[in-house]
Protein backbone atom coordinates (compact mmCIF):
# COMPACT_ATOMS: atom_id res chain seq x y z
CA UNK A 1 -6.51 -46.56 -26.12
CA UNK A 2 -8.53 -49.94 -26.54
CA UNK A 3 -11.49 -48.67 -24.82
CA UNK A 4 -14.96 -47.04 -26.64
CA UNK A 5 -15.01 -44.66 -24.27
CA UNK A 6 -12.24 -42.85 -26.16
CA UNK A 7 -14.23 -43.46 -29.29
CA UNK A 8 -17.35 -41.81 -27.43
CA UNK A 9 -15.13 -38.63 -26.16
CA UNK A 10 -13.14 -38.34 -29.50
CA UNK A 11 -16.34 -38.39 -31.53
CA UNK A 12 -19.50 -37.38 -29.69
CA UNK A 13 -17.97 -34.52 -27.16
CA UNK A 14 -15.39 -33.10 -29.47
CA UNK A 15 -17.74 -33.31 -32.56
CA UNK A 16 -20.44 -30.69 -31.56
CA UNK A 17 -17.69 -28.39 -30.54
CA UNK A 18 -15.42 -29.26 -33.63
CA UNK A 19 -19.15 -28.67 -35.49
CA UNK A 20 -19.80 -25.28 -34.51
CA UNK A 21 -16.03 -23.95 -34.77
CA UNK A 22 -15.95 -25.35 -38.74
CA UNK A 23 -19.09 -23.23 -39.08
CA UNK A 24 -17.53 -20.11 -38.06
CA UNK A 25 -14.05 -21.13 -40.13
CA UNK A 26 -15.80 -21.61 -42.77
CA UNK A 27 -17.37 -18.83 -43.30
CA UNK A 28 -15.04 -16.24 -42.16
CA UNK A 29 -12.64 -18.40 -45.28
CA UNK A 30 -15.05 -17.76 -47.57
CA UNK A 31 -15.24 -13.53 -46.59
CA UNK A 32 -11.75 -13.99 -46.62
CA UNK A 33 -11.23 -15.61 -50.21
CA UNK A 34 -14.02 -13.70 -51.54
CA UNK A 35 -11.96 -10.24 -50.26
CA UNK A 36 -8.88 -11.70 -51.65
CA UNK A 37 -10.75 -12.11 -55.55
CA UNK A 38 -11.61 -8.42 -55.24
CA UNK A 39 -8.07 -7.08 -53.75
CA UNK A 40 -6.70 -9.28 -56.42
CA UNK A 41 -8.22 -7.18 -58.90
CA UNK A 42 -7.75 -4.12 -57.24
CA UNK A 43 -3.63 -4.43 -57.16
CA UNK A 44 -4.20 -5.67 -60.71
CA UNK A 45 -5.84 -2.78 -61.86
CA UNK A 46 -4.27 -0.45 -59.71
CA UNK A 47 -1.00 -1.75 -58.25
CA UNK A 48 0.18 2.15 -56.61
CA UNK A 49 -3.33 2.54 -55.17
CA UNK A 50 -3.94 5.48 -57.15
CA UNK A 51 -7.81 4.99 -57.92
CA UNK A 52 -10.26 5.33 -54.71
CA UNK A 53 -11.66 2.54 -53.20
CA UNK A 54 -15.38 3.60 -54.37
CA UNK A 55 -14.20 4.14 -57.86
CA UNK A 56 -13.10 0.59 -57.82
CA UNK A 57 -15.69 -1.39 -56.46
CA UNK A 58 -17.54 0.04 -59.48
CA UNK A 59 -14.83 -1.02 -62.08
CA UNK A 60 -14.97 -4.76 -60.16
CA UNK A 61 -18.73 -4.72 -60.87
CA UNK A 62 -18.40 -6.27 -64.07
CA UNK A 63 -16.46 -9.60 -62.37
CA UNK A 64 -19.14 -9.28 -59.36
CA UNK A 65 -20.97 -11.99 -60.50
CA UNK A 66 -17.91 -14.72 -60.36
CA UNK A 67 -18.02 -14.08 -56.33
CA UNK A 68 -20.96 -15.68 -56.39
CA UNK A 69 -19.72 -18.69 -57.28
CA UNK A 70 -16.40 -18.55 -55.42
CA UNK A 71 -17.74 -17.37 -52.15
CA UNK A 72 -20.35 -20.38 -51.55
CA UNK A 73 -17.49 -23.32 -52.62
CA UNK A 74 -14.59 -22.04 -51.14
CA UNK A 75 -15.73 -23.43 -47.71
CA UNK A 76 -16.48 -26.97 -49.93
CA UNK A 77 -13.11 -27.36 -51.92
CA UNK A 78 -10.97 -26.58 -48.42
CA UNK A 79 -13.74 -29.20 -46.95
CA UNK A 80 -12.37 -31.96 -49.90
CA UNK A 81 -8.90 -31.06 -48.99
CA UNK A 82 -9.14 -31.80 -45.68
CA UNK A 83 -8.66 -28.36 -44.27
CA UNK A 84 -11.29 -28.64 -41.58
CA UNK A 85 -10.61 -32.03 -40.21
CA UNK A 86 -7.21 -30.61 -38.59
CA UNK A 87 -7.00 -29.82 -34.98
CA UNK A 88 -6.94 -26.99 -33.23
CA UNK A 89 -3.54 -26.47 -32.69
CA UNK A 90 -2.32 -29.31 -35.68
CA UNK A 91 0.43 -28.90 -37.79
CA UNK A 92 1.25 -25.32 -39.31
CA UNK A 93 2.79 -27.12 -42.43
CA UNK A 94 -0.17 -29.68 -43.08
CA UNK A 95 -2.67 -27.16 -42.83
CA UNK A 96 -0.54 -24.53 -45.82
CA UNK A 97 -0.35 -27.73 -48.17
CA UNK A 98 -4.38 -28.61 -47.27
CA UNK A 99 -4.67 -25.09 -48.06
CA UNK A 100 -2.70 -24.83 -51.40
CA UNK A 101 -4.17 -27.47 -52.95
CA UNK A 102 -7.85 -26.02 -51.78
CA UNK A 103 -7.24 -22.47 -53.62
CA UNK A 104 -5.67 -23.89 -56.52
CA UNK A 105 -8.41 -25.87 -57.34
CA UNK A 106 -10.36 -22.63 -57.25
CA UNK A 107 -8.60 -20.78 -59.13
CA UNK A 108 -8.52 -23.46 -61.68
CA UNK A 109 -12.63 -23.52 -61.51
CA UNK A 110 -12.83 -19.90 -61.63
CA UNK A 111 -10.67 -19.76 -64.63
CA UNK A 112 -12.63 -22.49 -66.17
CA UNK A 113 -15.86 -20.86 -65.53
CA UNK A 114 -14.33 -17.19 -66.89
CA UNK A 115 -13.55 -18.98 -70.31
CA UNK A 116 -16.99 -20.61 -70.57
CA UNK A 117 -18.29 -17.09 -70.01
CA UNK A 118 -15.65 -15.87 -72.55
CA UNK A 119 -14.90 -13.27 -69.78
CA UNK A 120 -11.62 -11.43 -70.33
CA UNK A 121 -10.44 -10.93 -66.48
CA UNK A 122 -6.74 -10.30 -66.59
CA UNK A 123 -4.11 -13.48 -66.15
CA UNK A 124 -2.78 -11.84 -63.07
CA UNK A 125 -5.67 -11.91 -60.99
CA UNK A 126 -5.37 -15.55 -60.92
CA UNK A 127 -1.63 -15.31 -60.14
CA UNK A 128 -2.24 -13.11 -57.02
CA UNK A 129 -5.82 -14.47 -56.28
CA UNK A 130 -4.93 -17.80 -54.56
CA UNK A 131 -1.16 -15.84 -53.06
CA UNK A 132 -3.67 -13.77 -51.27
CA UNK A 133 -6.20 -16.61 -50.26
CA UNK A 134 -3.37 -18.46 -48.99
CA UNK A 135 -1.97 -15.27 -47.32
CA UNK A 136 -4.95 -14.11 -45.16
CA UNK A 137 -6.59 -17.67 -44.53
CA UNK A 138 -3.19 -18.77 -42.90
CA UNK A 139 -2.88 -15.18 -40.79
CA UNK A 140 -6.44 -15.62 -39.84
CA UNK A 141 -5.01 -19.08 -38.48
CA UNK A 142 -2.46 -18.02 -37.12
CA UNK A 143 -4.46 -15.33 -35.09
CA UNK A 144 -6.76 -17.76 -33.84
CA UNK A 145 -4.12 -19.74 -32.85
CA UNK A 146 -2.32 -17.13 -30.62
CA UNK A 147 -5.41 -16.25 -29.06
CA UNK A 148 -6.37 -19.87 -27.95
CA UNK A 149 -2.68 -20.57 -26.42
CA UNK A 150 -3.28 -17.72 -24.79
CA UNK A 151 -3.62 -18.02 -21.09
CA UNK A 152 -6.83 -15.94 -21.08
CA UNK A 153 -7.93 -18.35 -24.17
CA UNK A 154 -6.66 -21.58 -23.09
CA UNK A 155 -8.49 -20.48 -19.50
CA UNK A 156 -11.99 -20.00 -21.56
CA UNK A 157 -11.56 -23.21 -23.59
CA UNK A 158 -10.70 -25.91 -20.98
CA UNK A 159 -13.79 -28.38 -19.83
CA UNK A 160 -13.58 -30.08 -16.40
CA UNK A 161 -14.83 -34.04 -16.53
CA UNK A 162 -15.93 -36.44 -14.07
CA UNK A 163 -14.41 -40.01 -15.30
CA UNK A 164 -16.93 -42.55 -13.92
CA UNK A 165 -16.13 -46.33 -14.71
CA UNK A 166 -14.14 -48.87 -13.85
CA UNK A 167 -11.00 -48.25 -12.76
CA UNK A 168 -8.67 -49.72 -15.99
CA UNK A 169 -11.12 -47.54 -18.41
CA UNK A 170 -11.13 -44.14 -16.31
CA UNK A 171 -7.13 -44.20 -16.31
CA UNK A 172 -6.98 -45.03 -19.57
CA UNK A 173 -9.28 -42.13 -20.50
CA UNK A 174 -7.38 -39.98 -17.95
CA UNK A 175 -4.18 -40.84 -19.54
CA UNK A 176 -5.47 -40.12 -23.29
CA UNK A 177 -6.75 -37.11 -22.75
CA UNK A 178 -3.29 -36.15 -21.12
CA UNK A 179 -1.85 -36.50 -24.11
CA UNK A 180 -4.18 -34.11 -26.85
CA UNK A 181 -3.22 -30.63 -25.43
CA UNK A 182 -5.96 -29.29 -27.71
CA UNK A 183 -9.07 -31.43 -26.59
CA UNK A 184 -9.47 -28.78 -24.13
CA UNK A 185 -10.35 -31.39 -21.50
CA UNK A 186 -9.07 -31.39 -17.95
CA UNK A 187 -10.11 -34.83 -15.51
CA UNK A 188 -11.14 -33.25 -12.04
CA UNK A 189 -12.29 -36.57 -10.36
CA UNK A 190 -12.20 -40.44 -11.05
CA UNK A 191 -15.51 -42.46 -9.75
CA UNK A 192 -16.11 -45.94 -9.50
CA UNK A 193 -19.97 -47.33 -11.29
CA UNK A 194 -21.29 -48.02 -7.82
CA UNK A 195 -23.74 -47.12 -5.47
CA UNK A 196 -22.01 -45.31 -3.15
CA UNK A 197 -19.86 -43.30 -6.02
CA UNK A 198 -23.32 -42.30 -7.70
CA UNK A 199 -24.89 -41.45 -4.76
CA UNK A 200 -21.96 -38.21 -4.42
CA UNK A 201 -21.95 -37.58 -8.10
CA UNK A 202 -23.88 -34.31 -7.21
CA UNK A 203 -21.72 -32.96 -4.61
CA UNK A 204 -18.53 -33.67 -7.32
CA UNK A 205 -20.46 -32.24 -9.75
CA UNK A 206 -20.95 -28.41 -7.17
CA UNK A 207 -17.31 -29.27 -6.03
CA UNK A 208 -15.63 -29.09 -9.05
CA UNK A 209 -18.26 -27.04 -11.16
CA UNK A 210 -17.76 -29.99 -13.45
CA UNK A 211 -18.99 -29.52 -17.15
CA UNK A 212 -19.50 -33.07 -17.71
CA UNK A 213 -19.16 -36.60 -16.86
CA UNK A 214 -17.88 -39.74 -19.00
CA UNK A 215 -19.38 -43.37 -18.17
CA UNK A 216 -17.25 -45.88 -18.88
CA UNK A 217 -19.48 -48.39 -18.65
CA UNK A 218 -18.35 -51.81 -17.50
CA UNK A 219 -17.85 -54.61 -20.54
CA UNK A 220 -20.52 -56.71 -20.78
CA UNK A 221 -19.96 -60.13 -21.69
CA UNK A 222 -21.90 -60.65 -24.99
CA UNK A 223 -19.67 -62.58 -26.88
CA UNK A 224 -22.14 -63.92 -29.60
CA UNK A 225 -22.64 -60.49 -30.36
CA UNK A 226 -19.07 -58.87 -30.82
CA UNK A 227 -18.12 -62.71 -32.90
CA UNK A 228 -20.75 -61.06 -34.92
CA UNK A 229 -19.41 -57.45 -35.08
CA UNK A 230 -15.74 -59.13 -35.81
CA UNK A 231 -17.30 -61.40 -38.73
CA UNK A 232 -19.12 -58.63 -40.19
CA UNK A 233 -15.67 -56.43 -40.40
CA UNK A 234 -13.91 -58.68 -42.44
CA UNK A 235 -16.75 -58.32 -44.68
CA UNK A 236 -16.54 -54.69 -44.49
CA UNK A 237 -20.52 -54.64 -43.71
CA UNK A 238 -21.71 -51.95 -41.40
CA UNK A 239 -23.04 -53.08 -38.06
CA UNK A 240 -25.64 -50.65 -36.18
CA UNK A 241 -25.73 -51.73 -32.45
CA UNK A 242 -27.42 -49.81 -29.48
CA UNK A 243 -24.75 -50.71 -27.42
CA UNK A 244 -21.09 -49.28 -26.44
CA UNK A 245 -19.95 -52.59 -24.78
CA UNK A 246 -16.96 -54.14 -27.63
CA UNK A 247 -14.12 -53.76 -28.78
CA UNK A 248 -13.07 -54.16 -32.83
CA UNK A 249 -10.06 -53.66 -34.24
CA UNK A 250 -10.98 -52.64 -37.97
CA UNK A 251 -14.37 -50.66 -38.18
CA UNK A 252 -14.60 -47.21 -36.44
CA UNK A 253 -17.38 -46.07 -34.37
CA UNK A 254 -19.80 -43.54 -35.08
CA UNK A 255 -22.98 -42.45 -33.26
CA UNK A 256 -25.83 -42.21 -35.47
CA UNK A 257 -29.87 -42.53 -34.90
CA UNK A 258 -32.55 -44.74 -36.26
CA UNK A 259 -35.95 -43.58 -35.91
CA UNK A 260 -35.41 -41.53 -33.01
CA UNK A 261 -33.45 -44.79 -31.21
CA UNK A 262 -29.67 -43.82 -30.92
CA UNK A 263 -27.43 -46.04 -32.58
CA UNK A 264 -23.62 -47.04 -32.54
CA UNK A 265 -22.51 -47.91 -36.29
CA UNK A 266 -19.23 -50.03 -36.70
CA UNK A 267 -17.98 -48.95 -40.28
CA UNK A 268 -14.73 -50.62 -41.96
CA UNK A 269 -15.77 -48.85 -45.20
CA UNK A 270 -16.07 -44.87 -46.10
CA UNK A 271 -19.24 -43.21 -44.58
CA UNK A 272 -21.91 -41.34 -46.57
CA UNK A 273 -19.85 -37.78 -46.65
CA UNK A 274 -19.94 -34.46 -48.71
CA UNK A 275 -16.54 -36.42 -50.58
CA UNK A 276 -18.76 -39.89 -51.32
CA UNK A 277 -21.56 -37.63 -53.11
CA UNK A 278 -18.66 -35.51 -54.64
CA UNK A 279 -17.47 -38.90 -55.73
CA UNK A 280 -20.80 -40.07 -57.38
CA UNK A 281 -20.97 -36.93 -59.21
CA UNK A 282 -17.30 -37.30 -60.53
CA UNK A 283 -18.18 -40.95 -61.44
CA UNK A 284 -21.39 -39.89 -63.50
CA UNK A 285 -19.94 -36.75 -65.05
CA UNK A 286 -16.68 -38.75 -65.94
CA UNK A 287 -18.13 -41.41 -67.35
CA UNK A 288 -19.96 -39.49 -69.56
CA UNK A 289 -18.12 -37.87 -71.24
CA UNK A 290 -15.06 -39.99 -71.41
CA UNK A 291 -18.08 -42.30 -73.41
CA UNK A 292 -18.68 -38.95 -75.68
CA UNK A 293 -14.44 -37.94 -76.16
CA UNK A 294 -13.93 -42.23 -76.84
CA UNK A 295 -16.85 -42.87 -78.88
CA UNK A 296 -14.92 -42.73 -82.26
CA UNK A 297 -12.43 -45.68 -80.68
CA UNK A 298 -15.47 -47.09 -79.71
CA UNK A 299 -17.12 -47.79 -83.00
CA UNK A 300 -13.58 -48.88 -84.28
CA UNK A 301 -13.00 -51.47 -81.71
CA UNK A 302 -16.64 -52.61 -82.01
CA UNK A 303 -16.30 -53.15 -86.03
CA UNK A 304 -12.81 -54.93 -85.78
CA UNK A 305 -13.72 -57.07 -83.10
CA UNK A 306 -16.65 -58.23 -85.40
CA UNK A 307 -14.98 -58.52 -88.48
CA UNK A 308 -12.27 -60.04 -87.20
CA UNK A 309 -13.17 -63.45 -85.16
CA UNK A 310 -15.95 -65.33 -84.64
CA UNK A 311 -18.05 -64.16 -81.34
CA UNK A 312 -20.09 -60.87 -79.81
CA UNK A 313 -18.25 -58.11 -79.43
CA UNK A 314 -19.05 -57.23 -75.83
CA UNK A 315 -17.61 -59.85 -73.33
CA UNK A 316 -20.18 -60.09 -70.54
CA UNK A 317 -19.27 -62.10 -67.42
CA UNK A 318 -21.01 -61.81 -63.62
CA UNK A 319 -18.14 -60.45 -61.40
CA UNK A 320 -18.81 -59.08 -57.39
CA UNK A 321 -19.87 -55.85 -56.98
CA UNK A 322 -20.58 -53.83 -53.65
CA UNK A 323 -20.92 -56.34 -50.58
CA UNK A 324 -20.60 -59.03 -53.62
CA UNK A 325 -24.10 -58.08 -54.89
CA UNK A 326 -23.50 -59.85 -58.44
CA UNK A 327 -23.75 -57.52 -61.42
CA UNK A 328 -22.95 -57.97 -65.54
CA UNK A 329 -19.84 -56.46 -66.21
CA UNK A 330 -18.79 -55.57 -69.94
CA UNK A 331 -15.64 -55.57 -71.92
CA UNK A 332 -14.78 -55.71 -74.98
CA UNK A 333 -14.21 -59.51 -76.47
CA UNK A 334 -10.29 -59.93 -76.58
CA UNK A 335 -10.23 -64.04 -76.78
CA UNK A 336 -11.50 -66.65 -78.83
CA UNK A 337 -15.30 -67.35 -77.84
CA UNK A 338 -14.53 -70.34 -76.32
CA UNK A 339 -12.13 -68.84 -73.32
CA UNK A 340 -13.74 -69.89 -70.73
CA UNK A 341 -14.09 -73.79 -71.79
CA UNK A 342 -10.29 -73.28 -72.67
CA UNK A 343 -9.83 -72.00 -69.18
CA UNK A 344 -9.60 -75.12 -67.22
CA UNK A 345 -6.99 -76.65 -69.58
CA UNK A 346 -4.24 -73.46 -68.30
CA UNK A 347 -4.54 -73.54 -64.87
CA UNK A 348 -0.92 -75.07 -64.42
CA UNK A 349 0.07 -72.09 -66.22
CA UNK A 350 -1.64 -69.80 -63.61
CA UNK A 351 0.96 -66.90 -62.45
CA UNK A 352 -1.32 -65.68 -59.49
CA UNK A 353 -1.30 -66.57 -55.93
CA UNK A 354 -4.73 -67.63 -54.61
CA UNK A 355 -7.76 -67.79 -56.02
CA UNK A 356 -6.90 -64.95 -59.11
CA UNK A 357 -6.75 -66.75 -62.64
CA UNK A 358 -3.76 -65.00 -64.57
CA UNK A 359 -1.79 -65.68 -67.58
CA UNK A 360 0.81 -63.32 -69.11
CA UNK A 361 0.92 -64.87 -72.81
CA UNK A 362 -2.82 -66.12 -72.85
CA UNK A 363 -2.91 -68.03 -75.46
CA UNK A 364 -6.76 -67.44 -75.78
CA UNK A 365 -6.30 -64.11 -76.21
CA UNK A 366 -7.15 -62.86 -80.65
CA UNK A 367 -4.32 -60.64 -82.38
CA UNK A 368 -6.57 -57.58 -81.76
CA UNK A 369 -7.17 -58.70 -78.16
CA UNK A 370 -3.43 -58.28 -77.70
CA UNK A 371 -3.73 -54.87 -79.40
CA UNK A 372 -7.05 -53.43 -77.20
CA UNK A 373 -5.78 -54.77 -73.85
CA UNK A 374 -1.95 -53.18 -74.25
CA UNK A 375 -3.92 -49.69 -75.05
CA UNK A 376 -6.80 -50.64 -72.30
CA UNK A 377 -8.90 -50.28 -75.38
CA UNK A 378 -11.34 -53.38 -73.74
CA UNK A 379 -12.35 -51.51 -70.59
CA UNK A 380 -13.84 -49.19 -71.91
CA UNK A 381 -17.51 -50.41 -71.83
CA UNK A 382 -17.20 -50.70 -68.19
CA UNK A 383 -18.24 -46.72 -68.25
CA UNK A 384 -21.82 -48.24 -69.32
CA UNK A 385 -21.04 -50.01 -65.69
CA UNK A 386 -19.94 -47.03 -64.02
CA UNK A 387 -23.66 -44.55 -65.41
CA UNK A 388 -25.35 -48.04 -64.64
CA UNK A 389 -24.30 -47.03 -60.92
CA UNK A 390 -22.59 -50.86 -60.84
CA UNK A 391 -19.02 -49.76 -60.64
CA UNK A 392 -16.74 -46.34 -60.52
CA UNK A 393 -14.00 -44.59 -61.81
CA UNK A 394 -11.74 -45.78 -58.97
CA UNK A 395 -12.43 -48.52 -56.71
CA UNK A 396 -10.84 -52.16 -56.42
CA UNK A 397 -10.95 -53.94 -59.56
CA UNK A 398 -14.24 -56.37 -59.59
CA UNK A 399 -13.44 -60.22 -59.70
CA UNK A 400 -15.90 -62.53 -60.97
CA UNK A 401 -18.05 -64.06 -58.47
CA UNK A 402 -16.69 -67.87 -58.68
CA UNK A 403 -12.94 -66.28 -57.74
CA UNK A 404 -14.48 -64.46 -54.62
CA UNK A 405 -16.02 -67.54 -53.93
CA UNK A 406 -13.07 -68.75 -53.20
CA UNK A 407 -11.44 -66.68 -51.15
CA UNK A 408 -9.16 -68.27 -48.60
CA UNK A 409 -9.11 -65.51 -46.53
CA UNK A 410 -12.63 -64.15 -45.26
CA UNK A 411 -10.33 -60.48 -44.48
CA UNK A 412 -10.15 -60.15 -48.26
CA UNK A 413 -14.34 -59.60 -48.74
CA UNK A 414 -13.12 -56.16 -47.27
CA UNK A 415 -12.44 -54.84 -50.87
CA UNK A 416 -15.68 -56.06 -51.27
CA UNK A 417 -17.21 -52.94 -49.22
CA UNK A 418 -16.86 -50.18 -51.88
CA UNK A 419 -17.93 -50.09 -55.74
CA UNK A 420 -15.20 -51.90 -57.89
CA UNK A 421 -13.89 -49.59 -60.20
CA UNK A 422 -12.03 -49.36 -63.93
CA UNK A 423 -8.90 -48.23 -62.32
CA UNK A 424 -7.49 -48.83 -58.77
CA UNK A 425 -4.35 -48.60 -56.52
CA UNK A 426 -3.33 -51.96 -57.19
CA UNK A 427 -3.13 -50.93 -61.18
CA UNK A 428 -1.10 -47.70 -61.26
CA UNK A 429 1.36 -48.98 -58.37
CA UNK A 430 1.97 -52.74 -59.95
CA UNK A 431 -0.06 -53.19 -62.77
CA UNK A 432 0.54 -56.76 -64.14
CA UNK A 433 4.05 -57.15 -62.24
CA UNK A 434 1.72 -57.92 -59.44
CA UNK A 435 1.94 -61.72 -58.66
CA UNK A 436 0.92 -62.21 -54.83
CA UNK A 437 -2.68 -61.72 -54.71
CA UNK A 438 -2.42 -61.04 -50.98
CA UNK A 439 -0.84 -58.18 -52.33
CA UNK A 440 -3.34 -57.21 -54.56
CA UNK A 441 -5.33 -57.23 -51.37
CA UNK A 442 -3.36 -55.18 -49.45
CA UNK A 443 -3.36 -52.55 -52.00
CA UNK A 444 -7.17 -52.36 -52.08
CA UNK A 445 -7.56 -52.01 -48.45
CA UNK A 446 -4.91 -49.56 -48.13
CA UNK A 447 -7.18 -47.55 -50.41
CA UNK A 448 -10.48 -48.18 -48.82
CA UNK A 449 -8.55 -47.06 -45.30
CA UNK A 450 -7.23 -43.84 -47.04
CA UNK A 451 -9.59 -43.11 -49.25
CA UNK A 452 -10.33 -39.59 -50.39
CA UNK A 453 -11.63 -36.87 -53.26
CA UNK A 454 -8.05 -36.18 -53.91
CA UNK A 455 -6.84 -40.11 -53.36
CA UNK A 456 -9.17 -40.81 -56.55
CA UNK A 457 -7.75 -37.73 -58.22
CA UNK A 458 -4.33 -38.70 -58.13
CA UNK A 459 -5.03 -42.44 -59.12
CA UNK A 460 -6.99 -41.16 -62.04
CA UNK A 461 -4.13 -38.94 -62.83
CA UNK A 462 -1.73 -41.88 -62.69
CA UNK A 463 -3.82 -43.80 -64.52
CA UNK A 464 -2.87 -42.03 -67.63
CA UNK A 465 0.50 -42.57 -68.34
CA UNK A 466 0.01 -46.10 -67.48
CA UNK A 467 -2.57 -46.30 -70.33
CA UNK A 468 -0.82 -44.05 -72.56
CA UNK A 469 2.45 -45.91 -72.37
CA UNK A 470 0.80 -49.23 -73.39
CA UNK A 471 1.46 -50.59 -69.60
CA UNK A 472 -1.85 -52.52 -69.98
CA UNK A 473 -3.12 -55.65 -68.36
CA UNK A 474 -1.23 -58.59 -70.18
């Protein structure tokens, strides 16, 4: 459906519902995964149910202590997974694999934390601890299904609407909310916006004991203004608008407040979420102390590189960060000091489409250049980048700021709209086989529309055979 007014009903009615049902999921998940640690270690311990129940909870004392750290994140992890952004009634499958993945990466924490503690809980309780997470999370689903397709439930959960607008956006509505059996939304009435339909709003409203009405409101011809929406889009910059009047075919619409003065924000970028700050952490914390574990490579690339040719070690060159804010990105020197004079002189040789300078054999490139880009030996000082807060882990890979300059295509500033990063989509699907940069592109944005906690997890984890294998940048 074209029209905001979806937007408005998908994200402002649904939300403070959808709100206050996570709340309750969430907690009753993390009673329920906290149960399953302790029944875990009960069938452990006692697999014919010989021992009381009292005697055990004083055996389980000594492991007491872990539940408070698997209680309060179980309800996060399933969060990062994507376990609470399903619908009601979504897919039985989707939810079990959102689910897996949630309690494996709890166990995995909880088995990290046990050896860091140098606890000695059995190996089986983590073999039956996420079987029985999985177990009673997904009957607890299942239950709650049942009960809401349930005529008494179904009966309890519908909401009767008033459509008011003009006619094209109140049978649009109509017909998209005929299609989500689970919005829990029935259309009673359609009104015109007019005097004469406003004036019997109340007696609709008594008629059909009507639990709310949805204005349509008729487009408004401000076409400066959504030119202006549109432009900023393609550069994936947010837009905050106290309006619900246009259309836009990238960004997606949020209502948000600024200083008590609601708002409508058109984002074509990831919002500020629990997964963005999760993100930041993982940057930070990576970073670290893949600087500590390399360190020793470090130093050895440093000294060659010095000894070796004439230059500084550290390459520094201005490439585009986020929303092309212009930042000092370091590598580690690979070619002859003079590359970039030298740089002119191979552009017939150029093997990328579009603005993208790139050369397979570089002739610029030293003998230990060759040798620290096949091992991606050279990015590593781009971690200094990443604690700097300039670039992260995963992101599109920054450009310097004379190639985004010239950018034929305003669309591509999109990958502009999130933090570059040392690794990316476009480097563990293609790598250097990569020619088209429109490709390239399209990589990048297919990550910034699909980006996720566990999207960055299993590029990072892809990342490592590529390095490992010597599939470097040429």
């Amino acid at each position: 459906m074209d029209s905001i007014a979806e937007s408005a009903a998908r994200n402002i009615m649904l939300q403070r519902q959808r709100l206050v049902r996570n709340q309750i999921h969430k907690l009753l998940d993390a009673l329920i995964i906290g149960f399953s640690f302790w029944l875990a270690h009960f069938v452990r311990s006692h697999p014919l149910g010989v021992k009381t129940f009292t005697y055990e909870l004083g055996g389980f004392s000594e492991y007491a202590w872990l539940l408070a750290v698997i209680v309060p994140f179980a309800p996060l992890v399933l969060e990062l997974a994507g376990f609470y952004d399903r619908s009601l009634l979504g897919s039985r499958r989707a939810a079990l694999w959102q689910l897996v993945k949630g309690c494996s990466v709890l166990t995995v924490g909880a088995i990290i934390i046990q050896f860091f503690f140098r606890e000695q809980l059995a190996r089986s309780v983590y073999i039956f601890f996420p079987i029985f997470s999985i177990l009673l999370v997904m009957l607890k689903e299942e239950l709650v299904r049942q009960l809401v397709e349930s005529q008494v439930g179904r009966a309890r959960m519908r909401r009767r609407l008033i459509v008011a607008g003009i006619q094209s956006d109140t049978e649009k509505m109509t017909q998209y909310l005929s299609t989500k059996d689970d919005a829990g939304f029935d259309v009673v009435e359609r009104v015109s916006l007019d005097e004469d339909s406003i004036s019997q709003l109340p007696t609709l409203l008594r008629k059909y004991s009507a639990n709310a009405v949805v204005l349509c409101a008729q487009h408004t011809a401000f076409g400066l203004v959504e030119k202006a929406i549109r432009s900023c889009e393609l550069e994936g910059v947010e837009v905050w608008l106290m309006a619900d009047f246009f259309k836009t075919e990238i960004s997606q619409t949020s209502l948000d407040e600024f200083y008590g003065k609601p708002m409508l924000v058109f984002r074509s970028a990831p919002e500020a979420s629990w997964q963005a700050m999760a993100k930041q952490l993982i940057d930070f914390s990576g970073a670290l102390f893949l600087l500590v574990c390399t360190s020793p490579v470090l130093l050895a690339a440093a000294l060659t590189i010095r000894f070796t040719s004439k230059g500084p070690v550290f390459f520094r060159q201005q490439r585009a960060g986020l929303n092309g804010q212009p930042f000092n990105m370091l590598k580690f020197r690979s070619m002859v000091s003079n590359a970039e004079q030298l740089k002119q002189e191979l552009a017939q040789l150029n093997e990328m489409s579009g603005p993208v300078f790139k050369v397979t054999n570089d002739p610029r490139v030293t003998r230990v250049g060759r040798f620290i880009r096949k091992w991606s030996i050279d990015e590593l000082p781009q971690l200094i980048n990443i604690l700097r807060g300039d670039m992260s882990l995963v992101g599109p890979r920054p450009l310097p700021v004379d190639e985004v300059e010239r950018f034929d295509d305003r669309a591509h500033r999109r990958r502009l709209s999130v933090k570059p990063g040392l690794t990316c989509l476009w480097q563990v699907t293609g790598r250097s086989d990569v020619r088209d940069f429109s490709e390239w592109v399209r990589l990048d944005l297919e990550y910034i529309d699909n980006w996720s906690i566990w999207l960055d997890l299993k590029i990072l984890v892809r990342t490592i055979p590529v390095v490992l294998t010597g599939a470097g940048a040429k």
